[in-house]
Protein backbone atom coordinates (compact mmCIF):
# COMPACT_ATOMS: atom_id res chain seq x y z
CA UNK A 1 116.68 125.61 74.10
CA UNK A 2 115.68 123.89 77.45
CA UNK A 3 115.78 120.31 77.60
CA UNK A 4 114.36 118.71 80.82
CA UNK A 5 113.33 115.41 81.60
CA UNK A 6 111.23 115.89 84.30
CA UNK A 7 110.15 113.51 87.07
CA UNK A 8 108.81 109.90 86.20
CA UNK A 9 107.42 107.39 88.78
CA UNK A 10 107.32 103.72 88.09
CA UNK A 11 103.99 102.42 89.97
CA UNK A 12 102.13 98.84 90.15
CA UNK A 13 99.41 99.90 88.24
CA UNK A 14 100.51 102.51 86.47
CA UNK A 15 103.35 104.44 84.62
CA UNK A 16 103.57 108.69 84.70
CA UNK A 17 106.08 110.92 83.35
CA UNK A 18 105.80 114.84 84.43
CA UNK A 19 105.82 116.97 81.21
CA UNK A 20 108.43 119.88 80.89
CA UNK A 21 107.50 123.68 81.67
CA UNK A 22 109.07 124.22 78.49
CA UNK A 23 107.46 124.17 74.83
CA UNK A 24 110.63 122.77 73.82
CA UNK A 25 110.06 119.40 71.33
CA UNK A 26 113.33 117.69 72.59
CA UNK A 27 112.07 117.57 76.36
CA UNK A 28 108.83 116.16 75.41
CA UNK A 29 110.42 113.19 73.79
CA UNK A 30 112.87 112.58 76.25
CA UNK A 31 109.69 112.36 78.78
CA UNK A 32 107.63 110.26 76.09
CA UNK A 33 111.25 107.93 76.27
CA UNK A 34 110.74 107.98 80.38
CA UNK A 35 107.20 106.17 79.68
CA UNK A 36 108.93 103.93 76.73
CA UNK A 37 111.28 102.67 79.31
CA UNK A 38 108.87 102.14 82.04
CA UNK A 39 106.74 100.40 80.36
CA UNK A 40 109.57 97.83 79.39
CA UNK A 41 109.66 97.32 83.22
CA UNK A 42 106.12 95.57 82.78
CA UNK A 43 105.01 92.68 82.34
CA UNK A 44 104.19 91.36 78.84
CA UNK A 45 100.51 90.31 80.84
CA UNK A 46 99.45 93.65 81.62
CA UNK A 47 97.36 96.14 79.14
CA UNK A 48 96.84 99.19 79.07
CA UNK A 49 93.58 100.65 80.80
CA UNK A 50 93.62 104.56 80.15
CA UNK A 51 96.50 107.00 78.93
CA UNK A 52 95.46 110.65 80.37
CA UNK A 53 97.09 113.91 80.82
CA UNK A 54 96.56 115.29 84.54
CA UNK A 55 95.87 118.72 85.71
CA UNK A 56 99.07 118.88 86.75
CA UNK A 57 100.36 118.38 83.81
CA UNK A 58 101.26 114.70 84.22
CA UNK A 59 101.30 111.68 81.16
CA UNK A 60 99.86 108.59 83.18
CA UNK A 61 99.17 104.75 81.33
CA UNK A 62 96.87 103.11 83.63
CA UNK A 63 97.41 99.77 83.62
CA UNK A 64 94.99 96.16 83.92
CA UNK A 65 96.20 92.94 85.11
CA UNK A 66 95.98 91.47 81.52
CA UNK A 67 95.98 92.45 78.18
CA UNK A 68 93.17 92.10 75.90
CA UNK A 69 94.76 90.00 73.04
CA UNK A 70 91.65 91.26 70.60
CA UNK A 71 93.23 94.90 70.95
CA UNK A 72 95.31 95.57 67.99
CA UNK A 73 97.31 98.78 68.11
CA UNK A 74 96.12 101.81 66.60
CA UNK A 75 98.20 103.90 64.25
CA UNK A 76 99.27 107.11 64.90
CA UNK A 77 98.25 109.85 61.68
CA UNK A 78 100.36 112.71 61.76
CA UNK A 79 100.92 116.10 59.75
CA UNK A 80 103.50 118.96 59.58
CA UNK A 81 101.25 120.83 62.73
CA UNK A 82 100.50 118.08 65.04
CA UNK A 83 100.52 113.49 65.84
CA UNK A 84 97.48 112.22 67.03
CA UNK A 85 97.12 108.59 68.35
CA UNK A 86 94.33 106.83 70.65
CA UNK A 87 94.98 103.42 72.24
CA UNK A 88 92.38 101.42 73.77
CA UNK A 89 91.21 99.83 76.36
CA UNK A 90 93.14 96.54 76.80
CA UNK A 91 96.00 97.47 74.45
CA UNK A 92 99.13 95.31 75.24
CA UNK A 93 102.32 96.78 76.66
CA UNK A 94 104.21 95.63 73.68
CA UNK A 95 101.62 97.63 71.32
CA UNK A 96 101.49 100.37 73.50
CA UNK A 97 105.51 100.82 73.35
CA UNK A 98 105.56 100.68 69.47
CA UNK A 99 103.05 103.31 69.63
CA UNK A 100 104.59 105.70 71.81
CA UNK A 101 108.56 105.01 69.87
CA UNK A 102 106.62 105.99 67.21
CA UNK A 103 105.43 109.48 68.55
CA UNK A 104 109.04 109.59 69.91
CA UNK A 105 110.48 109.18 66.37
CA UNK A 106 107.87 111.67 64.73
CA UNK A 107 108.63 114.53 67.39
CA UNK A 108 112.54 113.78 66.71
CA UNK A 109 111.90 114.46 62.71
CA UNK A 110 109.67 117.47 63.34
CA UNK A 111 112.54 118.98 65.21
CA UNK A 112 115.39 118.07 62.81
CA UNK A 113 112.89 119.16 60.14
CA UNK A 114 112.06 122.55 61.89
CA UNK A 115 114.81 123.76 64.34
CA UNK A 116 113.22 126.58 65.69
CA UNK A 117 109.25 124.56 66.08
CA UNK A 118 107.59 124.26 69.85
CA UNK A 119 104.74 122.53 71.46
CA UNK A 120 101.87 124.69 71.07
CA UNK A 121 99.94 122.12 72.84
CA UNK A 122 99.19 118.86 74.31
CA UNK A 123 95.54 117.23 75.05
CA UNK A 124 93.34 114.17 75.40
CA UNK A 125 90.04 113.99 74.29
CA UNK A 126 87.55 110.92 74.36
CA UNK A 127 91.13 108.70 74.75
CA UNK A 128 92.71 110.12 71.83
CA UNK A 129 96.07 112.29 72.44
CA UNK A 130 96.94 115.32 70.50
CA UNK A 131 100.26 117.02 70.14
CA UNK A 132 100.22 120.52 68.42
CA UNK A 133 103.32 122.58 67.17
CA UNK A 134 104.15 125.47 66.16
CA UNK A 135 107.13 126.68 64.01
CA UNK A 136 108.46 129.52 65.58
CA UNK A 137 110.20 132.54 63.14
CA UNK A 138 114.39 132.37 63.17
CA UNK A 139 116.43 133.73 66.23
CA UNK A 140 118.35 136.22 66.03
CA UNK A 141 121.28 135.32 67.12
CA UNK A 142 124.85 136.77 67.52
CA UNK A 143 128.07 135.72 65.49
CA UNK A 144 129.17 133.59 67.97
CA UNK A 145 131.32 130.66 65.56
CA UNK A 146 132.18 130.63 62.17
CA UNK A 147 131.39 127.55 59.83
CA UNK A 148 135.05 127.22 59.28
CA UNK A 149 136.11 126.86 62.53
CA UNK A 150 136.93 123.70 64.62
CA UNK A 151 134.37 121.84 66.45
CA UNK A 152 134.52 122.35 70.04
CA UNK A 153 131.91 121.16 72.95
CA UNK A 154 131.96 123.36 75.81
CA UNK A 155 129.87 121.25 79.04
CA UNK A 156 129.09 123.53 82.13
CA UNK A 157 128.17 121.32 85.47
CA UNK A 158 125.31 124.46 86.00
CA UNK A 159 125.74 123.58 90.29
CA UNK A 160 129.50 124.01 90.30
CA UNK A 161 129.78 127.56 88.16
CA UNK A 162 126.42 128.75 89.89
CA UNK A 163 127.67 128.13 93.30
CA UNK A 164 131.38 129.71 92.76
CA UNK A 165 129.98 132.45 91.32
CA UNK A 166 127.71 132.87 94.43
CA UNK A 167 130.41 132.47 97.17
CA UNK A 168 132.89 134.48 94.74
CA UNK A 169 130.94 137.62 96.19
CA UNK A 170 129.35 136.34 99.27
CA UNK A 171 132.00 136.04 101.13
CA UNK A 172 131.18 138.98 104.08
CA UNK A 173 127.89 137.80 104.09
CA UNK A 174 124.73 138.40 101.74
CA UNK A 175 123.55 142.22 103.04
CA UNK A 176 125.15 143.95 100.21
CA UNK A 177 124.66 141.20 98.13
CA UNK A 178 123.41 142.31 94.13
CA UNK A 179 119.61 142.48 93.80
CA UNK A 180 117.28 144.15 91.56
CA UNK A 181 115.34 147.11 92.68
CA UNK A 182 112.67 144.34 93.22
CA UNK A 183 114.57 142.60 96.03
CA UNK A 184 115.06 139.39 94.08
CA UNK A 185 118.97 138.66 94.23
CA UNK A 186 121.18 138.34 91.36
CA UNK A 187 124.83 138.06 91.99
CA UNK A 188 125.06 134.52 91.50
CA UNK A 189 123.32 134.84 87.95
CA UNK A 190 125.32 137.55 87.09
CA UNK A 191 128.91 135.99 87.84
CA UNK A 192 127.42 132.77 85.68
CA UNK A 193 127.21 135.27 82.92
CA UNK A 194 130.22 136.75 82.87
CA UNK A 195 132.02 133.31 83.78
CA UNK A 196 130.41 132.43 80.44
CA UNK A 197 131.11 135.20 78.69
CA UNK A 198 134.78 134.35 79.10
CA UNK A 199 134.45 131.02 78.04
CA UNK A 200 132.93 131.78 74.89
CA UNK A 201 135.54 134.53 74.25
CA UNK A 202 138.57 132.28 75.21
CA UNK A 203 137.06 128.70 73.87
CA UNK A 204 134.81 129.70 70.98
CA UNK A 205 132.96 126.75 70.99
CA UNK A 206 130.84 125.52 68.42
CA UNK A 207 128.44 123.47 70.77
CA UNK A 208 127.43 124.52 74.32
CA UNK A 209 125.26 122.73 77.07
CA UNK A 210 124.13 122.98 80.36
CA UNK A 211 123.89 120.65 83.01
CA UNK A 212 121.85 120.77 86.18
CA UNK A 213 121.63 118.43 89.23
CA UNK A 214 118.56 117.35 90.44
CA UNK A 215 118.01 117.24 94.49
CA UNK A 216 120.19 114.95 95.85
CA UNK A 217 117.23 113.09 97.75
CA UNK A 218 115.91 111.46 94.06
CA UNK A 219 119.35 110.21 92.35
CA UNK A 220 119.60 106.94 91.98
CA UNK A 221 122.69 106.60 94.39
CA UNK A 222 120.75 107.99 96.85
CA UNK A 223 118.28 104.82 96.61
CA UNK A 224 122.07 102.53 96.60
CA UNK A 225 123.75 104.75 99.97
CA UNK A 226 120.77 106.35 101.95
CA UNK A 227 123.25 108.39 103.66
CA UNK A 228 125.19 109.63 100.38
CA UNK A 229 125.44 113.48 100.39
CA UNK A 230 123.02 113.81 103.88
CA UNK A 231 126.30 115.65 105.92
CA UNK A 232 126.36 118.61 103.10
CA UNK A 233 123.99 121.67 104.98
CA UNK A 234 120.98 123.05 103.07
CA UNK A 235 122.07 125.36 99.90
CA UNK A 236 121.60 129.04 101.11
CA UNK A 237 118.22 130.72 100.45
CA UNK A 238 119.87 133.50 98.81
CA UNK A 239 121.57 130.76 96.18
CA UNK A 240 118.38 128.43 95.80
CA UNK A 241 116.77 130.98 94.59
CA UNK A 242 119.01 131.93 92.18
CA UNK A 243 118.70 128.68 90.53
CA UNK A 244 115.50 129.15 88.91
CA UNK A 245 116.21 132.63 87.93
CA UNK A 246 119.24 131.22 86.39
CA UNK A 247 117.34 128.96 84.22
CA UNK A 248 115.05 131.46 82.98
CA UNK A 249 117.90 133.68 81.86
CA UNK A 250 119.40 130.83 79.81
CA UNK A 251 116.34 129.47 78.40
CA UNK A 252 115.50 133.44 77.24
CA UNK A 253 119.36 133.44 75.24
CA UNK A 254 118.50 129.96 73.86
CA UNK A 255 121.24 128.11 75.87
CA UNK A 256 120.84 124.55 76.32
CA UNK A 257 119.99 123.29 79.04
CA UNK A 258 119.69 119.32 80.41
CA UNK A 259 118.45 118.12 83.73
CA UNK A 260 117.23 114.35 84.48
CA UNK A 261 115.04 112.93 87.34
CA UNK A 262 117.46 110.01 88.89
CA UNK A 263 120.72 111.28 87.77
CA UNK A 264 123.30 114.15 88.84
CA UNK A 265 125.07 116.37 86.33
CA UNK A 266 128.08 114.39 86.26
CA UNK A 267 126.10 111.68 84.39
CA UNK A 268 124.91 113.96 81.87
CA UNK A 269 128.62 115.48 81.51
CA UNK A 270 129.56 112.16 80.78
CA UNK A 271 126.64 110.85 78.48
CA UNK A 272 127.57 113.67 76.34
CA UNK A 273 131.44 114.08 76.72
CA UNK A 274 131.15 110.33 76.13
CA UNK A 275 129.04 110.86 72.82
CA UNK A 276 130.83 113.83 71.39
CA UNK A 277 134.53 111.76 71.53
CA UNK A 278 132.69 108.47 69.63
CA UNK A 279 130.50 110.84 66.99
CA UNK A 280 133.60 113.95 66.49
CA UNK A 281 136.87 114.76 66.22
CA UNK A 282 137.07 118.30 68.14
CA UNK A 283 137.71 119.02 71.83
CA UNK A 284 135.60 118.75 74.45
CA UNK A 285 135.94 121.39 77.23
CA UNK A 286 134.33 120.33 81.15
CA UNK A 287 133.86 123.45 82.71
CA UNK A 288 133.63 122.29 86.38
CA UNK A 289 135.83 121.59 89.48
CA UNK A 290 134.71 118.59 90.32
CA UNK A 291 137.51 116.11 90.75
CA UNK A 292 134.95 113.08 89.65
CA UNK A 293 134.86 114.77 86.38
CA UNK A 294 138.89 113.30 86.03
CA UNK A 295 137.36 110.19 84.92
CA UNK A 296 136.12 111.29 81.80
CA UNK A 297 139.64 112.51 80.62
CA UNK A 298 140.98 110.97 76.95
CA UNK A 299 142.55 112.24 73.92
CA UNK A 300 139.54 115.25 73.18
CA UNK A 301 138.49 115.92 76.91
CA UNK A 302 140.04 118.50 79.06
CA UNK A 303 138.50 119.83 82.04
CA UNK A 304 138.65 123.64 82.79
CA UNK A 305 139.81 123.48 86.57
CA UNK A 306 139.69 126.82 88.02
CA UNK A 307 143.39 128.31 89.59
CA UNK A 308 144.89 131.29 90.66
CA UNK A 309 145.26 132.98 87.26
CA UNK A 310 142.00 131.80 86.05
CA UNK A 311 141.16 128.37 84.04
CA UNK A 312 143.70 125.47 83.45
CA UNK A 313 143.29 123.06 80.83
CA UNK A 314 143.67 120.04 82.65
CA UNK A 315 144.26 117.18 79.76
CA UNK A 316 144.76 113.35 79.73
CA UNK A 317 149.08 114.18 79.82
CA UNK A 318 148.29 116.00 83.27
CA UNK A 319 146.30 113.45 84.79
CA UNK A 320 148.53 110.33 84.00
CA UNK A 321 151.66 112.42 84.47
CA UNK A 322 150.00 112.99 88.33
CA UNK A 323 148.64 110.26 88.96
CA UNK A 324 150.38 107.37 86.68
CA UNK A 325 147.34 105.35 85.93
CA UNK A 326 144.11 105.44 83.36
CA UNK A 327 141.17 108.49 83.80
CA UNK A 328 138.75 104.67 83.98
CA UNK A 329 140.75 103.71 86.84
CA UNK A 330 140.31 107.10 88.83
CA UNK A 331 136.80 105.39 90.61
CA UNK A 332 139.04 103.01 92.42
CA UNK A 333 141.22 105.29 93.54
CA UNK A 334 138.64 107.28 95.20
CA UNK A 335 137.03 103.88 95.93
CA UNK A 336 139.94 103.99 98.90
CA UNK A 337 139.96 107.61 99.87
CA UNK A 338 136.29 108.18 100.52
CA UNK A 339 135.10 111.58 99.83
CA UNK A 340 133.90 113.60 102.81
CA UNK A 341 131.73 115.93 100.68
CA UNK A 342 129.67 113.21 99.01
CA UNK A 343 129.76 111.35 102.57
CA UNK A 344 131.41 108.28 101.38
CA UNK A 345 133.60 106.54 103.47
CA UNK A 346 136.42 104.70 101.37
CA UNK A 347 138.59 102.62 102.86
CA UNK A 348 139.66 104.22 106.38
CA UNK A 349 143.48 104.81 106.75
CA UNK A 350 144.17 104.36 103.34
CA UNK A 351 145.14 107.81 101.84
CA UNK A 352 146.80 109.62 99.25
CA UNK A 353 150.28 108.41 99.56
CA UNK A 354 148.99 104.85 98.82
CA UNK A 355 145.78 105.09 96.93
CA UNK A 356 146.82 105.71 93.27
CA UNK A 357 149.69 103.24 93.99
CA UNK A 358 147.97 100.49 94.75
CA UNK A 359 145.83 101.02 91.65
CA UNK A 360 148.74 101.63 89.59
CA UNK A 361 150.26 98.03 90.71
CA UNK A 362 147.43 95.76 90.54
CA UNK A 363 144.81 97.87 88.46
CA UNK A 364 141.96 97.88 90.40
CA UNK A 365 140.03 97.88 93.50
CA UNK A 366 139.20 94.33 92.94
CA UNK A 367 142.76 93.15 91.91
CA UNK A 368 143.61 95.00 95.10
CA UNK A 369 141.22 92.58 97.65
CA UNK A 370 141.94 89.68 95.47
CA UNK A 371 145.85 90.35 96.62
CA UNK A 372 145.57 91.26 100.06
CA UNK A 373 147.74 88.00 101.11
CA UNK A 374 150.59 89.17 98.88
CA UNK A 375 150.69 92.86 100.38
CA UNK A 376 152.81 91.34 103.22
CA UNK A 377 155.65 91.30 100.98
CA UNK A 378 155.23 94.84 99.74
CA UNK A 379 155.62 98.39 100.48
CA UNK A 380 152.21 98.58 101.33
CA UNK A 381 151.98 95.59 104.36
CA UNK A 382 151.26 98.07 106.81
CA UNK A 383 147.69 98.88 104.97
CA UNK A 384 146.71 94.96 104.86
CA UNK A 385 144.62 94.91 108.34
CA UNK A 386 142.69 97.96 107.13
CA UNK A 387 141.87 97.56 103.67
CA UNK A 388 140.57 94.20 105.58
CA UNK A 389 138.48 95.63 107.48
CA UNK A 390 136.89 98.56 104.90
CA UNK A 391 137.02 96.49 101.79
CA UNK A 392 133.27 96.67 102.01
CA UNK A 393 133.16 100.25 102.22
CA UNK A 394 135.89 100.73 99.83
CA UNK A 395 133.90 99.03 96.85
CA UNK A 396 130.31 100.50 97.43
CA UNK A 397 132.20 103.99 97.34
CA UNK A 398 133.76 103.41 94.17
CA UNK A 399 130.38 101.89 92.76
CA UNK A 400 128.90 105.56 93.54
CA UNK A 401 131.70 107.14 92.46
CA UNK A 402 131.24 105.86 88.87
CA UNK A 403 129.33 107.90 86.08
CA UNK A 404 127.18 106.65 84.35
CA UNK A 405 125.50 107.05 81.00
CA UNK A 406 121.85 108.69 81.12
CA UNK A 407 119.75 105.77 78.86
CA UNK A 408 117.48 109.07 78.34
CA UNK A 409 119.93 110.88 76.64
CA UNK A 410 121.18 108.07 74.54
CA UNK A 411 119.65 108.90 71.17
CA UNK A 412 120.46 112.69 71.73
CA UNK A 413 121.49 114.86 68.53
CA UNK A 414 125.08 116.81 69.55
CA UNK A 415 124.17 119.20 66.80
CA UNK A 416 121.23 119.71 68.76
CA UNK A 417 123.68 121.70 70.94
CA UNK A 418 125.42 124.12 68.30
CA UNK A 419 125.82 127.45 70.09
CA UNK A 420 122.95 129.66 68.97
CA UNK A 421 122.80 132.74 71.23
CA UNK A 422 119.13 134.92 70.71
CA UNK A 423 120.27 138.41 71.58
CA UNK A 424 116.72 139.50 71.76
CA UNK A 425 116.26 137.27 74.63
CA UNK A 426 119.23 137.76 76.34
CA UNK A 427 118.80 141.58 76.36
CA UNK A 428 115.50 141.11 77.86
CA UNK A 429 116.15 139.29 80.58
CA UNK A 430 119.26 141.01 81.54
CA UNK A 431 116.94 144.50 81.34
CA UNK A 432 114.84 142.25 83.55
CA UNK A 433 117.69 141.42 86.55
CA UNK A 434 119.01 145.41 86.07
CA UNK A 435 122.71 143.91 84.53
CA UNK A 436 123.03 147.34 82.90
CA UNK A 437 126.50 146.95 82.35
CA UNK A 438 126.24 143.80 80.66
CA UNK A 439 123.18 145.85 78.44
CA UNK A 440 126.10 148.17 77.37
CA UNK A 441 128.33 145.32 75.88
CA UNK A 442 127.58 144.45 72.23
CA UNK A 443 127.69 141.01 73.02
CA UNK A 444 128.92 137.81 75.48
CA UNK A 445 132.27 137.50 73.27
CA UNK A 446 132.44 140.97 72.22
């Protein structure tokens, strides 16, 4: 299962959301929610002059100047196949956002009705908008959990396994790189699968997701820092490529997968790590080595950092016994280092031996500022001239260091994400990218 909110643009006169390659019924609600939550950036004036689907597969509400207050909203009829709903010319932006929660809501039931149904279709005709499914037959799927067994949420960050397994093997260069007999390379793809492979053998989880940055030129912090993330170089064509075939594979074994327009994978990590510890009682396993990921430690989140001798369960005891403050409080920490990779700048001359400490004493970045003419007094009087002069930086880099919850994701269904592997699918595409010796395994865990 694929979910992928795809791009949305908020215009003057208008509001478009890009539908999803995929059939899936999840990612065409979360891009009817895009639309919902554009249209709450309106004003109450405006109406709506045309809803339309584009060639290029766009959803676009045109909007007038003013609403037509004669305009009532029209209902939206619905059956077990398809939801069908028309709005007119003139329709206000309140009506218009009932109408569409309600589509939202229908597509939601359909898919906790039917697990396995897909959008056949979607079209406008004469003004009025059509959604078809289609209930698919039951995956096969492979024994991966047991009803009995302990929930447990494994989250990859798709970027960070997809790029260690590329420069796990890319090391001399990418001449003898793995390829198919088609020239399109695989090793990347095929060290995400057996990366994978171990987790589900060594984890077992009973959930499994996903999730994918987005280019770093659309995320939101991008629009805050214009120069966050411009030092890193351009990903490697051999890699980029890899991406999409990635995808693919996972979307053929029925793996989900999330990706949203604005936000980075870190967000989504922590929209769901964030959701799982509220909604369940099991563990939650971050499968990434991204040190941001630290502040989503608690009592059911671990992150799987990798080491020498493979994985380390790196839990809420670790981090405090390290660093002797709260996982919440790790943003002002790196609020004062910086962090070259990302390109922000922290507080200059302010390092490691000082930065937790600080945080630990007065328990925050602001508390910090808000003390400055008490650090004269302290062990740390010799940092008062330059957290002076970078307090400005300092701050902004712990505002982009925080994550954030996706508002897409927010009505998301974790059982959405119960591990479900289709063995049919996954053969194919591994006969597909030539992993023969993957073919010859009975199975990801076996």
């Amino acid at each position: 299962m694929k979910m992928e909110s795809q791009r949305t643009y908020l215009e003057e006169g208008a509001c478009k959301v890009l539908l999803s390659k995929s059939k899936g019924i999840y990612p065409l609600a979360i891009s009817i929610k895009s639309l919902i939550n554009q249209l709450k950036k309106k004003s109450e004036s405006f109406g709506v002059e045309t809803v339309e689907l584009t060639d290029k597969g766009w959803i676009k509400v045109k909007l007038l100047d003013q609403s037509l207050s004669q305009v009532e909203k029209h209902s939206v009829s619905h059956n077990k196949r398809s939801i069908q709903f028309t709005m007119e010319h003139g329709l206000g932006i309140s009506e218009a956002i009932c109408t569409f929660k309600e589509v939202e809501s229908l597509l939601m039931q359909i898919k906790k009705r039917q697990q396995e149904a897909t959008v056949e279709s979607v079209q406008v005709e004469q003004g009025t908008f059509t959604i078809r499914v289609k209930e698919e037959a039951p995956l096969r799927t492979l024994p991966t959990v047991t009803q009995d067994q302990e929930e447990r949420f494994l989250i990859l960050d798709g970027s960070n396994i997809l790029n260690r397994a590329f420069y796990a093997t890319a090391y001399h260069g990418t001449e003898n790189l793995m390829k198919t007999s088609e020239g399109l390379y695989t090793n990347a793809v095929y060290g995400f699968v057996e990366m994978l492979s171990r987790f589900l053998k060594q984890y077992r989880p009973t959930h499994l997701a996903i999730a994918w940055d987005v280019s770093r030129d659309t995320t939101f912090r991008r629009s805050i820092f214009p120069e966050y993330k411009n030092t890193r170089s351009e990903t490697d064509p051999v890699l980029k490529e890899q991406f999409s075939t990635m995808k693919e594979l996972l979307e053929l074994m029925n793996v989900s997968q999330i990706q949203v327009e604005g936000y980075e994978a870190d967000d989504i990590i922590g929209t769901l790590s964030r959701k799982w510890s509220k909604e369940k009682k099991g563990k939650c396993l971050l499968a990434s080595n991204d040190r941001d990921l630290l502040q989503l430690l608690d009592e059911q989140t671990v992150q799987l950092i990798k080491g020498k001798s493979g994985e380390r369960e790196y839990s809420l005891m670790d981090f405090q016994k390290d660093f002797g403050i709260l996982p919440s409080q790790w943003p002002c920490v790196k609020g004062l280092l910086g962090d070259e990779g990302d390109n922000l700048p922290g507080c200059k001359g302010v390092g490691k031996v000082a930065a937790a400490p600080l945080i630990r004493q007065f328990g925050s970045l602001e508390r910090v500022f808000e003390n400055l003419e008490h650090l004269g007094s302290t062990n740390f009087k010799r940092y008062v001239k330059k957290l002076q002069e970078g307090k400005e930086d300092a701050l902004l880099t712990k505002e982009l260091a925080i994550i954030v919850d996706v508002l897409d994701l927010e009505n998301i269904e974790l059982d959405d994400f119960r591990v479900s592997i289709n063995e049919k699918g996954m053969r194919q595409g591994f006969e597909k990218l030539e992993f023969q010796s993957l073919l010859e395994k009975r199975s990801l865990i076996a």
